[in-house]
Protein backbone atom coordinates (compact mmCIF):
# COMPACT_ATOMS: atom_id res chain seq x y z
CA UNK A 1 -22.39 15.39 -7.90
CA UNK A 2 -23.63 12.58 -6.39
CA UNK A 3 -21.92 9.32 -5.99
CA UNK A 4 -22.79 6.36 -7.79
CA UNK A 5 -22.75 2.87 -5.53
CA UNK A 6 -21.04 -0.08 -7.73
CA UNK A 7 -20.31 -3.71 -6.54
CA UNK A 8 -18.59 -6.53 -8.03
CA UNK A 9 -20.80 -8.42 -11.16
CA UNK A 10 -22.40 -4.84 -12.26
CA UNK A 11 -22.70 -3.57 -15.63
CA UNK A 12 -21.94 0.06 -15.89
CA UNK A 13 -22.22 2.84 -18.68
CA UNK A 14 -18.68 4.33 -19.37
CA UNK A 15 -18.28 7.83 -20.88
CA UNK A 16 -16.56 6.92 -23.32
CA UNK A 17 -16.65 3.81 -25.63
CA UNK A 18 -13.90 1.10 -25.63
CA UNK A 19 -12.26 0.95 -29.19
CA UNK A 20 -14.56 -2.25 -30.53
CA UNK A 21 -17.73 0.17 -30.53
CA UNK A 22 -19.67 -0.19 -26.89
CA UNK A 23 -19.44 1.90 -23.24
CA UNK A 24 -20.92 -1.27 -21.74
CA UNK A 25 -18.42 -3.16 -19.10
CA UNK A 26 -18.87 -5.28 -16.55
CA UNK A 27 -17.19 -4.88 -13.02
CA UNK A 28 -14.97 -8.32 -12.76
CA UNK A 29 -12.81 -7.27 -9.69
CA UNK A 30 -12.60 -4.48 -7.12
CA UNK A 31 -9.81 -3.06 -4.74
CA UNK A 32 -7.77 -0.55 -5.13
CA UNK A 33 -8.13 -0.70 -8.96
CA UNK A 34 -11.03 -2.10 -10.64
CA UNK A 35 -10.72 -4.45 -13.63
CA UNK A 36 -13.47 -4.03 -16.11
CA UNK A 37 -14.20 -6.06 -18.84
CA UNK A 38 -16.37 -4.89 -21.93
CA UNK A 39 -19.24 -6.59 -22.79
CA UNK A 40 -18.75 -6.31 -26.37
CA UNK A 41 -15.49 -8.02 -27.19
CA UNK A 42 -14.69 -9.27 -23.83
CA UNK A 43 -11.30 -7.32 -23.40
CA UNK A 44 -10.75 -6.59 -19.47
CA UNK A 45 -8.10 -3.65 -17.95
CA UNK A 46 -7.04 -2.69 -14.92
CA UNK A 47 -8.16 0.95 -14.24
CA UNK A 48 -7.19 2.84 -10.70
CA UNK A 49 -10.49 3.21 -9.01
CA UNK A 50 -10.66 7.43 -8.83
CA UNK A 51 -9.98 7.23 -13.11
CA UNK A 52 -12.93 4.58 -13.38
CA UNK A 53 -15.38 7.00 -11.58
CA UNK A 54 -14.72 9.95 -13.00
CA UNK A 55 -15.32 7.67 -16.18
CA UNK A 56 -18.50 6.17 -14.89
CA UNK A 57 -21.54 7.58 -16.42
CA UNK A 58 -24.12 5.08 -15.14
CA UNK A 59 -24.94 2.15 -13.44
CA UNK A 60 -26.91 0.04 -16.28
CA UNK A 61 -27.31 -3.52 -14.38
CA UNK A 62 -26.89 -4.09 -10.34
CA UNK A 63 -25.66 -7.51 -9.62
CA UNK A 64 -27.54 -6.91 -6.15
CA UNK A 65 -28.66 -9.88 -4.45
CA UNK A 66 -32.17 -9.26 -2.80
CA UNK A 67 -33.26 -11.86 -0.42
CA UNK A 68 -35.97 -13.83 -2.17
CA UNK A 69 -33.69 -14.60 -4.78
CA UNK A 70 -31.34 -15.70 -2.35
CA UNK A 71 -33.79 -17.85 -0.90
């Protein structure tokens, strides 16, 4: 399986949905854990980063900064 390149700002696809309903979450901070937060009701949690990517289904939105729109 291949593995899927996340950065900080990205909205991701989760397996499974968080109890209000959606599998949407944003990536809000990045280490050794990752805190997510869902898009949905805006609840965020701490999750160690080897659970979040087995979790991880897909990456929906990259927060990747090309550089004409850093221009």
């Amino acid at each position: 399986m291949e593995k899927k390149e996340y950065q900080l700002g990205d909205v991701v696809q989760m397996k499974k949905p968080h109890p209000c309903g959606t599998n949407e979450m944003e990536i809000i901070r990045m280490g050794m854990d990752i805190r997510i937060k869902c898009v949905g009701c805006k609840h965020s949690v701490l999750v160690p980063r080897t659970k979040f990517e087995s979790k991880l289904k897909k990456i929906l939105r990259s927060n990747a900064v090309t550089d004409e729109e850093s221009n």
